[in-house]
N, C-alpha and C. Protein backbone atom coordinates (compact mmCIF):
# COMPACT_ATOMS: atom_id res chain seq x y z
N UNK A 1 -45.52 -13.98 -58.00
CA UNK A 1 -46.69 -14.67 -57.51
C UNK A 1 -47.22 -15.56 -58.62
N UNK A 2 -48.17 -16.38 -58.10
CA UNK A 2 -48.61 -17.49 -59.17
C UNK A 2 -50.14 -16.89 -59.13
N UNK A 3 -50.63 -16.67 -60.16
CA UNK A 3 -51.96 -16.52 -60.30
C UNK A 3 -52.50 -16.78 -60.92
N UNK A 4 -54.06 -17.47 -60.91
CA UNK A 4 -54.74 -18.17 -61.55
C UNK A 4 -55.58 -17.10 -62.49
N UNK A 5 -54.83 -17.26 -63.63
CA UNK A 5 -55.94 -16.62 -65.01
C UNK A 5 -55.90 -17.67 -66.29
N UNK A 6 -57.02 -17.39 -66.37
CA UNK A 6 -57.36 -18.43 -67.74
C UNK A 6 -57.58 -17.17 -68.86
N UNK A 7 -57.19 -16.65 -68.72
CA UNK A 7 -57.84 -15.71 -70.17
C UNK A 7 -57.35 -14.37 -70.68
N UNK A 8 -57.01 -13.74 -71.20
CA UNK A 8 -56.60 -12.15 -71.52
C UNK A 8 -57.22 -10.99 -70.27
N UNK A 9 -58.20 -11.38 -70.53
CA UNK A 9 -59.46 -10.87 -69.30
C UNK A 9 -59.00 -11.27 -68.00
N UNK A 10 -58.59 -12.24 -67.50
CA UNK A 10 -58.09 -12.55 -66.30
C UNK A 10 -56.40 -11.65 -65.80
N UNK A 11 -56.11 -11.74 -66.67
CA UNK A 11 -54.88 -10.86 -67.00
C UNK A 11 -54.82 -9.66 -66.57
N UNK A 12 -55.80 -9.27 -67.81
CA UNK A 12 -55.97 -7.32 -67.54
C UNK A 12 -56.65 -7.06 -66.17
N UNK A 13 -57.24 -7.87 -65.90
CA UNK A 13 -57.71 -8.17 -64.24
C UNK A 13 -56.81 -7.67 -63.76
N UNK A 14 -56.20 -8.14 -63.30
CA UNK A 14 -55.03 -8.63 -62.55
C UNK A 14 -54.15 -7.46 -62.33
N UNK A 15 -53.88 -7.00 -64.12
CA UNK A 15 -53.02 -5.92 -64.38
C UNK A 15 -53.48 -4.31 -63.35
N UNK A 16 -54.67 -4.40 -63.81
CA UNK A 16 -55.08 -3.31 -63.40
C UNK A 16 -55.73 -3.14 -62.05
N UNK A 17 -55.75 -4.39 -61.02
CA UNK A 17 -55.90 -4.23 -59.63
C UNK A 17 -54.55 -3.15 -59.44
N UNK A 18 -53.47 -4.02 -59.38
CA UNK A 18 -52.50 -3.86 -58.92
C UNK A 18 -51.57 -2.58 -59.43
N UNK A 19 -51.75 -2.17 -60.81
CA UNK A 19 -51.16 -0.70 -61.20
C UNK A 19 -51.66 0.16 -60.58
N UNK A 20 -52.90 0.15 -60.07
CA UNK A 20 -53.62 1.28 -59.01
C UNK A 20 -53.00 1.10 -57.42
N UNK A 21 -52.74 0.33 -57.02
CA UNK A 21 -51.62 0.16 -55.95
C UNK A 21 -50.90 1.27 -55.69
N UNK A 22 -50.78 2.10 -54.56
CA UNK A 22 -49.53 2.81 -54.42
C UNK A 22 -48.31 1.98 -53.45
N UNK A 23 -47.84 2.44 -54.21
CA UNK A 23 -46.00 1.85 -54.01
C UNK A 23 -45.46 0.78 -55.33
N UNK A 24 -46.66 0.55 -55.91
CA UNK A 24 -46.36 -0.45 -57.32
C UNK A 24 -45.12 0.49 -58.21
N UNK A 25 -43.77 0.11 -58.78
CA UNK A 25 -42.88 0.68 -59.50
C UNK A 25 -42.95 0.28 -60.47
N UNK A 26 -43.17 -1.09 -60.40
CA UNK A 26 -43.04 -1.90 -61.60
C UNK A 26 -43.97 -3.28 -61.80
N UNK A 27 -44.84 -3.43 -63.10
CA UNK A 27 -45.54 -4.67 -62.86
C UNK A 27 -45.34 -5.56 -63.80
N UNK A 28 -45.34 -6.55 -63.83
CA UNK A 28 -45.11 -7.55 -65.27
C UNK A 28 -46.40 -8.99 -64.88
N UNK A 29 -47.15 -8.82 -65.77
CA UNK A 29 -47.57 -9.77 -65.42
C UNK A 29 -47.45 -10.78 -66.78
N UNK A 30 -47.28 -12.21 -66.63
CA UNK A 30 -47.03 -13.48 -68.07
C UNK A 30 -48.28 -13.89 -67.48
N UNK A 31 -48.87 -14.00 -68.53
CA UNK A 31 -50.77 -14.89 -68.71
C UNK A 31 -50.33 -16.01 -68.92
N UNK A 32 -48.99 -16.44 -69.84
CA UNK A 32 -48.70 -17.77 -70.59
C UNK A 32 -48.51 -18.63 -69.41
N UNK A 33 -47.56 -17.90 -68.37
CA UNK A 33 -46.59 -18.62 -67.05
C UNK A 33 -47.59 -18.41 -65.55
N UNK A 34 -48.85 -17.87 -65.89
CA UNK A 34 -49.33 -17.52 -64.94
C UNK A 34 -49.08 -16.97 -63.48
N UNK A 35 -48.03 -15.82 -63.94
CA UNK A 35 -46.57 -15.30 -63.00
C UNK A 35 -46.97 -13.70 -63.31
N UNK A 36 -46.30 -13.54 -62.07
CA UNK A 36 -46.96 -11.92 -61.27
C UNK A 36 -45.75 -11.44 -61.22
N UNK A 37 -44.96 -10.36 -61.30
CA UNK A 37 -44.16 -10.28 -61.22
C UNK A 37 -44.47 -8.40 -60.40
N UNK A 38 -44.14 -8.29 -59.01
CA UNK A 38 -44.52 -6.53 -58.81
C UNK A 38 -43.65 -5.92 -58.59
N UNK A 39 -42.61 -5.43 -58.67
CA UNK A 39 -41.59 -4.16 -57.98
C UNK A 39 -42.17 -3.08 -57.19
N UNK A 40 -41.66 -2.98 -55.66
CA UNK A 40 -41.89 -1.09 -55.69
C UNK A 40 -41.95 -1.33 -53.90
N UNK A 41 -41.89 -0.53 -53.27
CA UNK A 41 -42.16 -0.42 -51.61
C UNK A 41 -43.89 -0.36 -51.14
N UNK A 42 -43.74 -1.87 -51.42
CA UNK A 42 -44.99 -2.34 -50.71
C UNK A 42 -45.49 -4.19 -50.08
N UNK A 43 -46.40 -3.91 -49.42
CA UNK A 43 -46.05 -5.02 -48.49
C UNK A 43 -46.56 -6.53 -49.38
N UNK A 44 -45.89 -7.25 -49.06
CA UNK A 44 -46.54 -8.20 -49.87
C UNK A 44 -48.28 -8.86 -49.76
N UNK A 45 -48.39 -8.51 -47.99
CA UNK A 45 -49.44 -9.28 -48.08
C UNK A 45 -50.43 -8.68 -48.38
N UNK A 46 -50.48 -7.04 -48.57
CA UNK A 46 -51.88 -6.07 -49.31
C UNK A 46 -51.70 -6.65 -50.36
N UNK A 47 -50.55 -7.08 -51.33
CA UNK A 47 -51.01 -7.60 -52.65
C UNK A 47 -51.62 -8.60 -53.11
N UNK A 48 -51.19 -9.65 -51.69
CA UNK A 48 -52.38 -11.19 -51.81
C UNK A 48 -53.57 -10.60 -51.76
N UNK A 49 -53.78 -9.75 -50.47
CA UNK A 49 -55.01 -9.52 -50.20
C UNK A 49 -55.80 -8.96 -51.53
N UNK A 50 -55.17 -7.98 -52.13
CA UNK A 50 -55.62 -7.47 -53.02
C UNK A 50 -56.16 -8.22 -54.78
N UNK A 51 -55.65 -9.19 -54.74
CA UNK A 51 -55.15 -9.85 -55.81
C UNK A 51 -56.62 -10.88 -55.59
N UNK A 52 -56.76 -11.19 -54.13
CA UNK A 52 -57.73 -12.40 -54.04
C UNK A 52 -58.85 -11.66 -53.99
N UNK A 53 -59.49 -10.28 -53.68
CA UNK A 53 -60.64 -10.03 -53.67
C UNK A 53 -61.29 -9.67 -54.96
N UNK A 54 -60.04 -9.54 -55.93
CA UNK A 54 -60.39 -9.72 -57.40
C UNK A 54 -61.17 -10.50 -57.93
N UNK A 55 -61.03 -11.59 -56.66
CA UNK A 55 -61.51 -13.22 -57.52
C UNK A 55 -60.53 -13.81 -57.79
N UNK A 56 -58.79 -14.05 -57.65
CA UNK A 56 -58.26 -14.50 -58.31
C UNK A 56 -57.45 -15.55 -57.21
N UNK A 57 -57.12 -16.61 -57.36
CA UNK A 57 -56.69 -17.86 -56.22
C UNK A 57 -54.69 -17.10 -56.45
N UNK A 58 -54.19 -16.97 -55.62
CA UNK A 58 -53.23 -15.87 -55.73
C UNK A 58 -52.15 -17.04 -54.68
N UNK A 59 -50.96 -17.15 -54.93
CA UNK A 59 -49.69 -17.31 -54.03
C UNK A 59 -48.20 -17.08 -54.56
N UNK A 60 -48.21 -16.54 -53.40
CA UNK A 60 -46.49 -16.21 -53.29
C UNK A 60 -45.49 -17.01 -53.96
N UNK A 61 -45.16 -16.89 -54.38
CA UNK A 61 -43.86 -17.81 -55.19
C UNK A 61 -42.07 -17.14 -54.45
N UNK A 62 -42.14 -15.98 -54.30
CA UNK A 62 -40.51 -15.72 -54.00
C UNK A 62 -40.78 -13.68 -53.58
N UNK A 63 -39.94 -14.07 -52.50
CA UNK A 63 -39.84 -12.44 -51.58
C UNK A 63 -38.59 -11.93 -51.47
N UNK A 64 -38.23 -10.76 -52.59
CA UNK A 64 -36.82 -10.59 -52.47
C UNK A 64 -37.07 -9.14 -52.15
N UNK A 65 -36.33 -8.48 -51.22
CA UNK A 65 -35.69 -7.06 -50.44
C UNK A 65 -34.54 -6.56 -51.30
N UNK A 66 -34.74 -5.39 -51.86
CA UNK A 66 -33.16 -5.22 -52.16
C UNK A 66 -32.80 -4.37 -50.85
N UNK A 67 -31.41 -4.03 -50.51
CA UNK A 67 -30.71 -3.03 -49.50
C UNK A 67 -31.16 -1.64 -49.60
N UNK A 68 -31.68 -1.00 -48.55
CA UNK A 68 -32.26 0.57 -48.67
C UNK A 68 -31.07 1.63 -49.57
């Protein structure tokens, strides 16, 4: 995902919506690239949702499935 942070603070934002998430496996977020990166069995659009009530202007960049 592309997300709008300007700051360290916008970041750890960010970080810590989404580690509280269940189904989150894996999170990476780049402050530099302003790139979201989430792993884990969950839907994408609770994470927009989730991401924007933060405050944060949030979009999808790429939706990959691996095989069950």
């Amino acid at each position: 995902m592309k997300v709008a942070m300007h700051c360290d603070g916008c970041a750890r934002k960010v970080r810590t919506t989404l580690s509280n998430m269940a189904g989150v496996e894996e999170l990476r977020v780049v402050y530099s690239e302003q790139k979201v990166i989430v792993k884990g069995a969950i839907d994408p659009n609770k994470v927009l949702q989730k991401v924007s009530k933060a405050g944060k202007a949030v979009q999808i960049l790429e939706i990959t499935a691996e095989p069950p």
